[in-house]
C-alpha atoms as a PDB file:
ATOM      1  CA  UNK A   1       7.650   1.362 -13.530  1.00  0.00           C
ATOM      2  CA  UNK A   2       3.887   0.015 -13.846  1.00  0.00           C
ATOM      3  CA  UNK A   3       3.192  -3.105 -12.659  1.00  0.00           C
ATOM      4  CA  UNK A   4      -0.224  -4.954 -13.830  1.00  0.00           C
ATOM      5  CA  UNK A   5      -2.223  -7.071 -11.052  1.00  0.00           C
ATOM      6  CA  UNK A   6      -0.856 -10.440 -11.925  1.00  0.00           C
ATOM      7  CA  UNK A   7       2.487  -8.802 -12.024  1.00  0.00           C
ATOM      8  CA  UNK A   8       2.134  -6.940  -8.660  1.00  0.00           C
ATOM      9  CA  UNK A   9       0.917 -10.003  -6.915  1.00  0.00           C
ATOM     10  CA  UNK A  10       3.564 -12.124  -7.890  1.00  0.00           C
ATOM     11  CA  UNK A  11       6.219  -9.428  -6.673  1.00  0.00           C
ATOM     12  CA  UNK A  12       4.933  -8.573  -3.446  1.00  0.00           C
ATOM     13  CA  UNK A  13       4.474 -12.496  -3.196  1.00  0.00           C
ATOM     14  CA  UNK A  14       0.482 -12.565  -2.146  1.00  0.00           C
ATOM     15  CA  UNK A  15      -2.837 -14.380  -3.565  1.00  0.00           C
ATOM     16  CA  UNK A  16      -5.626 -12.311  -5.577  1.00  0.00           C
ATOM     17  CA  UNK A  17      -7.888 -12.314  -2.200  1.00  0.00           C
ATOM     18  CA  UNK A  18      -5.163 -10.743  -0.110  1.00  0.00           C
ATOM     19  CA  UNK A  19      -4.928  -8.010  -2.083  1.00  0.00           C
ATOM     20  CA  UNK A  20      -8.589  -7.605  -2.953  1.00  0.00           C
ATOM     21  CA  UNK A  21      -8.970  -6.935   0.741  1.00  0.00           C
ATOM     22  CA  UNK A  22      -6.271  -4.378   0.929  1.00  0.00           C
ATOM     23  CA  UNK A  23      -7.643  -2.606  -1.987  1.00  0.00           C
ATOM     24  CA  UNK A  24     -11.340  -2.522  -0.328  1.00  0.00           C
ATOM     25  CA  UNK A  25      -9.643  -1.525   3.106  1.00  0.00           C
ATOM     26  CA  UNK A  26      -8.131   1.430   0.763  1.00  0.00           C
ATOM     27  CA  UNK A  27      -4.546   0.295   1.963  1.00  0.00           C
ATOM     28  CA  UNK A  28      -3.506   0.267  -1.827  1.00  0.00           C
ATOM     29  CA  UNK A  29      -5.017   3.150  -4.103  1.00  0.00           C
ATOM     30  CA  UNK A  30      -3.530   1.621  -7.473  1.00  0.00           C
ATOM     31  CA  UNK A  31      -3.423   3.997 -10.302  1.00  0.00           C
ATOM     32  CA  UNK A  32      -6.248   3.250 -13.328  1.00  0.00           C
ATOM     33  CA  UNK A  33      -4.893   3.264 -16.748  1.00  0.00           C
ATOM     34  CA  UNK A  34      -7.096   1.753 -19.734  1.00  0.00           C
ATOM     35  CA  UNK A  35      -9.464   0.174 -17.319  1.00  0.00           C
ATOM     36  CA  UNK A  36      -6.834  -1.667 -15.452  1.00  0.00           C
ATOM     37  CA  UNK A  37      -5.117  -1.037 -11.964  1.00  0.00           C
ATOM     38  CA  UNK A  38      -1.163  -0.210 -13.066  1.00  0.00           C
ATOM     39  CA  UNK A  39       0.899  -0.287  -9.213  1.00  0.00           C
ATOM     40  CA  UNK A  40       4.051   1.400  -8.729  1.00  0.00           C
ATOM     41  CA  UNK A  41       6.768   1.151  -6.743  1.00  0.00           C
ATOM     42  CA  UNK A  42       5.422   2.612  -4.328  1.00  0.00           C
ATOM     43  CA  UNK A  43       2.603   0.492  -4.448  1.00  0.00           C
ATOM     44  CA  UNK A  44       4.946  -2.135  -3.640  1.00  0.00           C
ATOM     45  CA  UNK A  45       6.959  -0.542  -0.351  1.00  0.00           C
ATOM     46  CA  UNK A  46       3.835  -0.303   1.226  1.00  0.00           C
ATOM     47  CA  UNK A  47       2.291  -3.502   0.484  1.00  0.00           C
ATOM     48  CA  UNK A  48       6.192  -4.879   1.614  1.00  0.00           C
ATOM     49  CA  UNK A  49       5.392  -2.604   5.070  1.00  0.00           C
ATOM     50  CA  UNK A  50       1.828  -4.523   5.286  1.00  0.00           C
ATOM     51  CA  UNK A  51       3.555  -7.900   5.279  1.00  0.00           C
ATOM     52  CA  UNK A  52       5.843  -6.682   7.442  1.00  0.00           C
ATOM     53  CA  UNK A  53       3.720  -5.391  10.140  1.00  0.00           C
ATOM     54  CA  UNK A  54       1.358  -8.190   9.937  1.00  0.00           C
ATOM     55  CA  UNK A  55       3.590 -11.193  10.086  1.00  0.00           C
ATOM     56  CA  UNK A  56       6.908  -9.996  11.720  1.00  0.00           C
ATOM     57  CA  UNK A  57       5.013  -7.853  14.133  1.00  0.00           C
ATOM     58  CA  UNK A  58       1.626  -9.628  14.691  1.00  0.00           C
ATOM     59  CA  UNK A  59      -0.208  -6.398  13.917  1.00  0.00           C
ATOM     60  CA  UNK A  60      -4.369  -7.300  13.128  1.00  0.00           C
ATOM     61  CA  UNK A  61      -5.823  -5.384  10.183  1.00  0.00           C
ATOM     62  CA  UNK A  62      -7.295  -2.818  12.060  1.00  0.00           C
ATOM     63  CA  UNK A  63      -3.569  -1.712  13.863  1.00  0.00           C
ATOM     64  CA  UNK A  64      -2.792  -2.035  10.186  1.00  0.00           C
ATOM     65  CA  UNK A  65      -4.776   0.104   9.047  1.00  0.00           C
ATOM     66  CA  UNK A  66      -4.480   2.774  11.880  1.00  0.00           C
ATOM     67  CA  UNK A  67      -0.656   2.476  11.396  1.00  0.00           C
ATOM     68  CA  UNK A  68      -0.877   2.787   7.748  1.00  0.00           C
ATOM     69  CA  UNK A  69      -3.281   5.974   8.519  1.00  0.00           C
ATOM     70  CA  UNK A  70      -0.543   7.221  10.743  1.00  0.00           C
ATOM     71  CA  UNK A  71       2.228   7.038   8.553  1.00  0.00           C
ATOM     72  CA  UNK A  72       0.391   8.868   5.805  1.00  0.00           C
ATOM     73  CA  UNK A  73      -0.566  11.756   7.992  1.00  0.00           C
ATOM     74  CA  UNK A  74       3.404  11.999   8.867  1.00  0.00           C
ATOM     75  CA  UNK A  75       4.136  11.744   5.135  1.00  0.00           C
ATOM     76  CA  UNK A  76       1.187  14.984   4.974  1.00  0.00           C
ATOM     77  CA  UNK A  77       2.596  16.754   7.448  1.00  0.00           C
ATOM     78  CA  UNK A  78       6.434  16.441   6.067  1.00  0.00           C
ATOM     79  CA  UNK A  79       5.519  17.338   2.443  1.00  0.00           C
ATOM     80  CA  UNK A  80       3.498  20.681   4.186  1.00  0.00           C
ATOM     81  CA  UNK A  81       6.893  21.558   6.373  1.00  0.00           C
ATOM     82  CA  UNK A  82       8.934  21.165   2.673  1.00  0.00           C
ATOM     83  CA  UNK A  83       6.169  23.713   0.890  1.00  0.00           C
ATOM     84  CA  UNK A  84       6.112  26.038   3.010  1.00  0.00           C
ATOM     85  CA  UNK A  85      10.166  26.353   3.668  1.00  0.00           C
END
């Protein structure tokens, strides 16, 4: 499923500047389909995971954004084990 930006932001339950800072720290990389951003559900677990860190744990954007960093790298590194199995 696609979600549009109103759509997205009402979901994951944040205002238009929140998530225009995500998307400029590249935390999100929405998809582009006819000139608009289109999020998926994925799109959604990790902005979830960004609230998460940020307001249960008290992480500051920049441990966000090294954990987020982190977490893709283990996600790299997983897919590369599976491909070459």
């Amino acid at each position: 499923m696609m979600l549009k930006r109103m759509e997205f932001i009402a979901r994951v339950n944040i205002d238009e500047e929140t998530l225009e800072i995500w998307l400029s720290e590249q935390w999100l990389l929405p998809l582009h389909e006819a000139e608009q951003e289109a999020f998926t559900e994925a799109d959604i677990a990790r902005a979830l995971l960004i609230l998460e860190l940020e307001h249960n744990f008290g992480v500051n954007q920049p441990g966000v954004g090294v954990a987020l960093h982190l977490l893709d790298q283990l996600h790299s590194a997983r897919a590369s084990l599976k491909r070459s199995k």
